[in-house]
N, C-alpha and C. Protein backbone atom coordinates (compact mmCIF):
# COMPACT_ATOMS: atom_id res chain seq x y z
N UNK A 1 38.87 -29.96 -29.93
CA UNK A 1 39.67 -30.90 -29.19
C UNK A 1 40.26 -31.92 -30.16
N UNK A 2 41.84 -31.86 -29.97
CA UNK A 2 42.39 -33.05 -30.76
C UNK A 2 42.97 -33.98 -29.77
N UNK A 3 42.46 -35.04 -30.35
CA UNK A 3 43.80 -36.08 -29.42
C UNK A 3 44.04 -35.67 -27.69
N UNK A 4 42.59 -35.19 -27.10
CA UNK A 4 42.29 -34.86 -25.94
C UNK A 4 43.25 -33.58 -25.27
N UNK A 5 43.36 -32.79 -26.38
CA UNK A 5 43.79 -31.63 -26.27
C UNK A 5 43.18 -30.18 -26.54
N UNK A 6 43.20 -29.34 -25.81
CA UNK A 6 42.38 -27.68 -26.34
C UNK A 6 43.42 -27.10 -26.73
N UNK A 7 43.60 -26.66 -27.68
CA UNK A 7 44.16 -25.42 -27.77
C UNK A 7 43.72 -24.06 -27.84
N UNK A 8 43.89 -23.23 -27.04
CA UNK A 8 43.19 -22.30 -26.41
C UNK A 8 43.89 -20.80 -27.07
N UNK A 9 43.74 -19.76 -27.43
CA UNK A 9 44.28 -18.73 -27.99
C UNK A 9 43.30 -17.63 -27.95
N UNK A 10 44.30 -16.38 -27.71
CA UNK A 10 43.57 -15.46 -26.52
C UNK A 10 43.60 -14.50 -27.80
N UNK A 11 42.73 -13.88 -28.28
CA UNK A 11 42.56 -12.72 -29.47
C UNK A 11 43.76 -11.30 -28.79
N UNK A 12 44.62 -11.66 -28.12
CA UNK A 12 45.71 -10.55 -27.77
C UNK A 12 46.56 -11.23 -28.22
N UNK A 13 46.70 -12.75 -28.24
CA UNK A 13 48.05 -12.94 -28.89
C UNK A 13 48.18 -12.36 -30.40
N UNK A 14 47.41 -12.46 -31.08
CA UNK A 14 47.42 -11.92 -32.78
C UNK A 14 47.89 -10.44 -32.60
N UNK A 15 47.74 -9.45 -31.78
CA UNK A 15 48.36 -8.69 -31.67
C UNK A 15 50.04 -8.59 -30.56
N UNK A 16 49.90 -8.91 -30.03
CA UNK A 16 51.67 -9.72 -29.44
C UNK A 16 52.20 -10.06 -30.48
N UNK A 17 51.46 -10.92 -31.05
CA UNK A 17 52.75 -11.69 -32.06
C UNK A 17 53.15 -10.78 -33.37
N UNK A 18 52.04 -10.48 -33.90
CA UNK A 18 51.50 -9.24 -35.02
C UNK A 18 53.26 -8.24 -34.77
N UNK A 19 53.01 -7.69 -33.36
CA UNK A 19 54.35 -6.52 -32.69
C UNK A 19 55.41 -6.96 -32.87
N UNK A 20 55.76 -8.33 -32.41
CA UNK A 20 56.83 -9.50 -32.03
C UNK A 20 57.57 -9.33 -33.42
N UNK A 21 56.90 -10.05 -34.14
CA UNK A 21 57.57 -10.38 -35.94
C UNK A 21 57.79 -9.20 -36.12
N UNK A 22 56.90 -8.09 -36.04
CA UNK A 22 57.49 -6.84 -36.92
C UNK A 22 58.73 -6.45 -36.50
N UNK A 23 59.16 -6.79 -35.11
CA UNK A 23 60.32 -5.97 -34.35
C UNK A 23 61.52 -7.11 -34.82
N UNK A 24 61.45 -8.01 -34.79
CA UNK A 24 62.25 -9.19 -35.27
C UNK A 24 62.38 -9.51 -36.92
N UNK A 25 61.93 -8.91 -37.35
CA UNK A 25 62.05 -8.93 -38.67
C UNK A 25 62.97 -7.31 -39.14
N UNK A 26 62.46 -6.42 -38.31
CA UNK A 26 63.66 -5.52 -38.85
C UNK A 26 64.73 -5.59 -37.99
N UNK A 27 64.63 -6.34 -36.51
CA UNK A 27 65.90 -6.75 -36.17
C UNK A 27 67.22 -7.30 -37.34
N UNK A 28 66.19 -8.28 -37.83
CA UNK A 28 66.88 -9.33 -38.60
C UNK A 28 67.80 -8.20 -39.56
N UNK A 29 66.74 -7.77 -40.53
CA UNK A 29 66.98 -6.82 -41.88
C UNK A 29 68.09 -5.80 -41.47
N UNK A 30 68.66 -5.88 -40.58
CA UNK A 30 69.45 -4.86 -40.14
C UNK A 30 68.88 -3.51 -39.75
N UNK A 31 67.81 -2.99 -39.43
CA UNK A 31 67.02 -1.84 -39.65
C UNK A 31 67.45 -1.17 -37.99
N UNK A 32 67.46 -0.07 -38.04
CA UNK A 32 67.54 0.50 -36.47
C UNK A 32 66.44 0.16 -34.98
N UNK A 33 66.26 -0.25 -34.60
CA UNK A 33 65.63 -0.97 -33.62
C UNK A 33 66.25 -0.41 -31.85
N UNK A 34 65.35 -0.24 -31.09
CA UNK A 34 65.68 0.00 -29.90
C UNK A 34 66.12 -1.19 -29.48
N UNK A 35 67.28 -0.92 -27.94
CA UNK A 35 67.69 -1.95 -27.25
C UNK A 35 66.47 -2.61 -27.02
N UNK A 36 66.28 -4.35 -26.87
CA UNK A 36 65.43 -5.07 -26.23
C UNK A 36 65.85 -5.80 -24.97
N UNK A 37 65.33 -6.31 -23.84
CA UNK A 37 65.89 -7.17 -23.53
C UNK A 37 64.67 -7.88 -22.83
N UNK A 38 64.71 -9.00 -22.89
CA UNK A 38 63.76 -10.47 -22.47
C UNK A 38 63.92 -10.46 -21.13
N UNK A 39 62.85 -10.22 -20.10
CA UNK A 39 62.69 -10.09 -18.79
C UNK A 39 62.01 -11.44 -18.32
N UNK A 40 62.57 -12.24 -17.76
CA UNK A 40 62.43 -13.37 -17.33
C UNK A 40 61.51 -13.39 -16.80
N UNK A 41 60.32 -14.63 -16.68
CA UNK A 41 59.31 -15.02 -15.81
C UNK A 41 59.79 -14.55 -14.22
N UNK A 42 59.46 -14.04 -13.01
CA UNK A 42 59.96 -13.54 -11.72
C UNK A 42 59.29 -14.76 -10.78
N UNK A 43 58.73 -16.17 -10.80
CA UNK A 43 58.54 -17.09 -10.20
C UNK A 43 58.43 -18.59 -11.36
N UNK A 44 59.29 -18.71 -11.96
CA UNK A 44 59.53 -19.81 -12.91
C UNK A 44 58.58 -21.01 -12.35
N UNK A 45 57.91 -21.99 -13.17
CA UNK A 45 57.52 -23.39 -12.38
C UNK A 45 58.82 -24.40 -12.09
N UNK A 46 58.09 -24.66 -11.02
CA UNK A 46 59.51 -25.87 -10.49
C UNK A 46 58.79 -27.17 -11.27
N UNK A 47 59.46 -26.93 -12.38
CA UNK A 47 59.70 -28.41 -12.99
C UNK A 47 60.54 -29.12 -13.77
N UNK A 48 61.30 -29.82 -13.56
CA UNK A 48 62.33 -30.20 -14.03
C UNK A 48 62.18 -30.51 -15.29
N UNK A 49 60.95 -30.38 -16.30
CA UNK A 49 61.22 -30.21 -17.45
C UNK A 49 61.53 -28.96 -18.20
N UNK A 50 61.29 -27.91 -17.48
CA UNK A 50 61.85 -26.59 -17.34
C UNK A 50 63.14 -26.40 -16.88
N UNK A 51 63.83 -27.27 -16.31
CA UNK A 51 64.86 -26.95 -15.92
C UNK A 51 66.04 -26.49 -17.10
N UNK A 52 66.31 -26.71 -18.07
CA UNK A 52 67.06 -26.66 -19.39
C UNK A 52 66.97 -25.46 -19.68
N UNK A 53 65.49 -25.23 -19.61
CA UNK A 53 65.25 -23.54 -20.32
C UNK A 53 65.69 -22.38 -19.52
N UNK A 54 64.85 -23.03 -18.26
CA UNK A 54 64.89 -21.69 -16.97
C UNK A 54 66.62 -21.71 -16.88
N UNK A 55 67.18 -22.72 -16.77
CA UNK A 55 68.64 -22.48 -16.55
C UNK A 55 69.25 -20.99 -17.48
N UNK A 56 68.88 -21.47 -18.80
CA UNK A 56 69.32 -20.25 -19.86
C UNK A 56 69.04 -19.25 -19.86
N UNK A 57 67.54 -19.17 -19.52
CA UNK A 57 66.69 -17.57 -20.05
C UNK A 57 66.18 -17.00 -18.62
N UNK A 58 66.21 -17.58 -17.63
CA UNK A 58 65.45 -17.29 -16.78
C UNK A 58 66.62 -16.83 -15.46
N UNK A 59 67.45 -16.21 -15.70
CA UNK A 59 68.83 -15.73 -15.00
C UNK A 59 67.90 -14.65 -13.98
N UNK A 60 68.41 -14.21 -12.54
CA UNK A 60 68.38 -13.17 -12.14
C UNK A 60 68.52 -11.90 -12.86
N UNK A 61 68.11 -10.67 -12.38
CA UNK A 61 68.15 -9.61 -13.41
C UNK A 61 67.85 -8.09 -12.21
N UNK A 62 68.48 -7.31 -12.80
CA UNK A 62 68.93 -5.89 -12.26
C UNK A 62 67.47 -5.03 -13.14
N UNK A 63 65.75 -4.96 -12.56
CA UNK A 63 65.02 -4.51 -12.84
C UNK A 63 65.45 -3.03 -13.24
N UNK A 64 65.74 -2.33 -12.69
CA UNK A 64 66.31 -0.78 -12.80
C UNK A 64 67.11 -0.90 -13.93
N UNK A 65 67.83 -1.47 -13.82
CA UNK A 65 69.03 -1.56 -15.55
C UNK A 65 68.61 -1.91 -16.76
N UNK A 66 67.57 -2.92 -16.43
CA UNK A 66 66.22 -3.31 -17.83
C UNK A 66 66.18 -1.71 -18.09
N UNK A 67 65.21 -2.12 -16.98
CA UNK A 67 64.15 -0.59 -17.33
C UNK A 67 65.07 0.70 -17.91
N UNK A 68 66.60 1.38 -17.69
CA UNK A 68 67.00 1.80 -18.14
C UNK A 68 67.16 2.17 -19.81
N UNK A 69 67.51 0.55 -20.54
CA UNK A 69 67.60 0.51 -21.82
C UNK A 69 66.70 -0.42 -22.58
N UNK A 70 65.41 -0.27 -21.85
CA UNK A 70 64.23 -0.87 -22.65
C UNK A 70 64.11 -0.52 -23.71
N UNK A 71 64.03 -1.34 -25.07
CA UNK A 71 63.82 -0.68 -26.30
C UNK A 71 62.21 -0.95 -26.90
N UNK A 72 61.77 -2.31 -26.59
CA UNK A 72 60.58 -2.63 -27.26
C UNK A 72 59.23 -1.54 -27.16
N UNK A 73 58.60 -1.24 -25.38
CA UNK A 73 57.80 -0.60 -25.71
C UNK A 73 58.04 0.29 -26.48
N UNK A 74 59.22 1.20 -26.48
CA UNK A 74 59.17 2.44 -27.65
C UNK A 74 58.92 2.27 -28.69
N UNK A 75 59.74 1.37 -28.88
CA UNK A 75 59.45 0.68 -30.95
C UNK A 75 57.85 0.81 -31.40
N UNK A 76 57.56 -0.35 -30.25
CA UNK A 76 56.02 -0.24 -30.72
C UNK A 76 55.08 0.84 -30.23
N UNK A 77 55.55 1.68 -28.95
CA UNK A 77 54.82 3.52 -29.60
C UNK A 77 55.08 3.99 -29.98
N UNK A 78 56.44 4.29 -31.12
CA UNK A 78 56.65 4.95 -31.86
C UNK A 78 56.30 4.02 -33.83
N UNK A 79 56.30 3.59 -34.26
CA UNK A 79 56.47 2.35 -34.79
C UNK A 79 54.99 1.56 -35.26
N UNK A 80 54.30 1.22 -34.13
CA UNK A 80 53.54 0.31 -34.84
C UNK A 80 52.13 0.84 -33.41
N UNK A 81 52.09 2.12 -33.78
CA UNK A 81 51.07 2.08 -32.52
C UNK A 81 49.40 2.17 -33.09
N UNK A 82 49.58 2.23 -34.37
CA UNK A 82 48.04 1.42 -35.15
C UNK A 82 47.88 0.40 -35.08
N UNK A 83 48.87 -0.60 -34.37
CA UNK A 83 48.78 -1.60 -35.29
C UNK A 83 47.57 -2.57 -34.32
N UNK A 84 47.53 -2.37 -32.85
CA UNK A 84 46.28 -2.99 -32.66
C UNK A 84 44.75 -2.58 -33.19
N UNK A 85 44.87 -1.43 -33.94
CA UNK A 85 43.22 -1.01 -34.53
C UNK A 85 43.63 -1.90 -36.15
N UNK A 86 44.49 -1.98 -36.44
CA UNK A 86 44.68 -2.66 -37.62
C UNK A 86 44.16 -4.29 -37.19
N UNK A 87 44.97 -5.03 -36.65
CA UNK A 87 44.49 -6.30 -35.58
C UNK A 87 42.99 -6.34 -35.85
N UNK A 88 42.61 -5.24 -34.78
CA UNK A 88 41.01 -5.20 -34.62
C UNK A 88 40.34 -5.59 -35.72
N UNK A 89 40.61 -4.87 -36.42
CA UNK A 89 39.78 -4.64 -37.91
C UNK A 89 39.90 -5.61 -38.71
N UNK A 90 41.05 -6.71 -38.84
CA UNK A 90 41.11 -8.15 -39.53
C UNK A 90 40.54 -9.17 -39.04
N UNK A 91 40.30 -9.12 -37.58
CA UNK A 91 39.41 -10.03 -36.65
C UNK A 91 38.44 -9.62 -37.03
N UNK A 92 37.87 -8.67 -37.25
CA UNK A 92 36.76 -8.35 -37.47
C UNK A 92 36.00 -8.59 -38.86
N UNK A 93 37.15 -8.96 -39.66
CA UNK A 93 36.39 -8.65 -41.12
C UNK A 93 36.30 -9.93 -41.69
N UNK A 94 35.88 -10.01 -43.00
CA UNK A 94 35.44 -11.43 -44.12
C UNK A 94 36.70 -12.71 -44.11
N UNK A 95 38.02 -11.69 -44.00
CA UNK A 95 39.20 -12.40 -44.69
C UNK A 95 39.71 -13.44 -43.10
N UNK A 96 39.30 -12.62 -42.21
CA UNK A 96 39.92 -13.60 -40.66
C UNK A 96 38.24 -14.55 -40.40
N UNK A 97 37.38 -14.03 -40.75
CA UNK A 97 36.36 -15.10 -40.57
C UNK A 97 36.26 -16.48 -41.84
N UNK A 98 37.14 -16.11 -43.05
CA UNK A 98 37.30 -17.43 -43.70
C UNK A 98 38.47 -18.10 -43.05
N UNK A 99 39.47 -17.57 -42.85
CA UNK A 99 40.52 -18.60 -42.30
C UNK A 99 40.10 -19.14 -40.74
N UNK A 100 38.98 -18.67 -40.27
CA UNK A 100 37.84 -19.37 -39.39
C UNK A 100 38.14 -20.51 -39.58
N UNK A 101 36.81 -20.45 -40.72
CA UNK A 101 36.27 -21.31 -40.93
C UNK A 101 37.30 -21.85 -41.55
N UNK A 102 38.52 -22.12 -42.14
CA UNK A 102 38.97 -22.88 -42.57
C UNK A 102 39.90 -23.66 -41.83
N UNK A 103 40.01 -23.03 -40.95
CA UNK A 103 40.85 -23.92 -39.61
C UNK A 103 40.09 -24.72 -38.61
N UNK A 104 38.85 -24.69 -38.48
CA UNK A 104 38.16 -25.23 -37.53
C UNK A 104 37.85 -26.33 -38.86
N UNK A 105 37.21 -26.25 -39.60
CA UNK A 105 36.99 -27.54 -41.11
C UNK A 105 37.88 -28.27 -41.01
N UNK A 106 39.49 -27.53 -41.25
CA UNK A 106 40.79 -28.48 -41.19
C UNK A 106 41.16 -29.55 -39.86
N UNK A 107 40.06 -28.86 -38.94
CA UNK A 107 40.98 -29.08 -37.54
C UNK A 107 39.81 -29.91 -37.06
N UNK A 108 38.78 -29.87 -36.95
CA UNK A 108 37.99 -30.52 -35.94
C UNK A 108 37.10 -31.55 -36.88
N UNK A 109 36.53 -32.48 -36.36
CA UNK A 109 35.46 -33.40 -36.86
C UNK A 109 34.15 -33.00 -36.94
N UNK A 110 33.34 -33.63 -38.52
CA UNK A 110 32.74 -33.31 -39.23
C UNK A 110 31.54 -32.52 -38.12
N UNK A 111 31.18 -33.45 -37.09
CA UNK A 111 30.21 -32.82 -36.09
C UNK A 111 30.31 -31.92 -34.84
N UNK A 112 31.47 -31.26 -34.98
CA UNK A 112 31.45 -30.43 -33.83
C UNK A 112 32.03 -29.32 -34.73
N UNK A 113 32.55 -29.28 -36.09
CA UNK A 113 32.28 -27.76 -36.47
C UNK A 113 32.10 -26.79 -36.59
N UNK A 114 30.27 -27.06 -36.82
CA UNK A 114 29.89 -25.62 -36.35
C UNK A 114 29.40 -24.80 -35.07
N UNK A 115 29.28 -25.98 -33.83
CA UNK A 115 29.49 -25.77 -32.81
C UNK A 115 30.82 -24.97 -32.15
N UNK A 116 32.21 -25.73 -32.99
CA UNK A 116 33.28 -24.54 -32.89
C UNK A 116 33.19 -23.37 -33.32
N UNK A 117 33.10 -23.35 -34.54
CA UNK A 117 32.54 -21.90 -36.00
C UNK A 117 31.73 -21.19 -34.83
N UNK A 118 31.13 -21.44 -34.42
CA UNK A 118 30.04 -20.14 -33.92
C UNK A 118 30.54 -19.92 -32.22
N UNK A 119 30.99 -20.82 -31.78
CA UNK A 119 31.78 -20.57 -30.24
C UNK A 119 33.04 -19.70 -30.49
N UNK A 120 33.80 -19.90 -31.00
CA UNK A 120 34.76 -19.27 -31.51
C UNK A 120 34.48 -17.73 -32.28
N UNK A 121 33.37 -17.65 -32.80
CA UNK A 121 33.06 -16.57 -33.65
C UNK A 121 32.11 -15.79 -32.51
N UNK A 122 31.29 -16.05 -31.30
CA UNK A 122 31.00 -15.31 -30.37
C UNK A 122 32.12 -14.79 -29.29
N UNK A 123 33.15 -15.84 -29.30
CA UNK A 123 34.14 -15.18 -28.15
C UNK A 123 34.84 -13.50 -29.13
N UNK A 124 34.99 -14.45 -30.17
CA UNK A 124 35.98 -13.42 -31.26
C UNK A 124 35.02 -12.07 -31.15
N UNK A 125 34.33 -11.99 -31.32
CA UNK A 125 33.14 -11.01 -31.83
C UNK A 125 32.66 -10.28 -30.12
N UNK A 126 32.63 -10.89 -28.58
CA UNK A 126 32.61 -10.02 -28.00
C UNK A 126 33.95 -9.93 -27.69
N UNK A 127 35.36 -9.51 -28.27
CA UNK A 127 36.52 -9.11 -27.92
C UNK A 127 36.62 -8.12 -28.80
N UNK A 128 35.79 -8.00 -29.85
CA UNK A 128 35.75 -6.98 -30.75
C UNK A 128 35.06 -5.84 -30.49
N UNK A 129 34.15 -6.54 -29.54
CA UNK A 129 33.08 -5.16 -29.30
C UNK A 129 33.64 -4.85 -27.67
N UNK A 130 34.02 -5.48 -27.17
CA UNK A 130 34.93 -4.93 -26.12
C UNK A 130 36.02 -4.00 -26.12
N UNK A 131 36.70 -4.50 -27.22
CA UNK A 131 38.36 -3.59 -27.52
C UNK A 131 38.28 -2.13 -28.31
N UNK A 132 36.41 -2.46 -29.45
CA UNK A 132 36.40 -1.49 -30.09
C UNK A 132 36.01 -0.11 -29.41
């Protein structure tokens, strides 16, 4: 907790995001890439600090016509469909348990540490033995 805040992060985002960059990065590079297209939240929150965004991204949409020229899932089953046992296996190993510990050191106060270190390292650890 900082500044009476959690930040909370779900051991699926590292693989979301892991997919995300790879597809956006050879977007970028010019590389061949299936059509994508960004399917809007289907009950937005009514809040007018949302209003700016939802205006832009959050348009009505022709489900059948998505679904027509979906490109992402393919990418990533054709593409990167190791890549959550890859995921797995860095959560799992020496090199994601030092940047652990080095983010909870960086991030939290001297006495709740290792109370994080080891809360954090039991959630991590049954998502590992769950997924594996």
């Amino acid at each position: 907790m900082m500044d009476d805040v959690y930040l909370l992060n779900s051991p699926f985002t590292f693989q979301s995001m892991e997919k995300h960059a790879a597809y956006c990065a050879m977007m970028r590079l010019g590389l061949k890439v299936p059509k994508t297209v960004l399917v809007p939240y289907k009950n937005p929150p009514d809040n007018t600090k949302y209003a700016y965004t939802a205006s832009r991204y959050n348009q009505p949409f022709d489900l059948d016509a998505v679904a027509e020229g979906i490109g992402y899932q393919d990418f990533c089953d054709s593409r990167l469909r190791h890549l959550d046992e890859i995921v797995l296996d860095w959560v799992a190993g020496p090199d994601f348990d030092r940047l652990l510990v080095d983010t909870v050191t960086a991030t939290y106060p001297a006495h709740e540490r290792d109370r994080f270190v080891e809360r954090f390292r039991g959630l991590l650890g049954m998502w590992v033995k769950d997924s594996g």
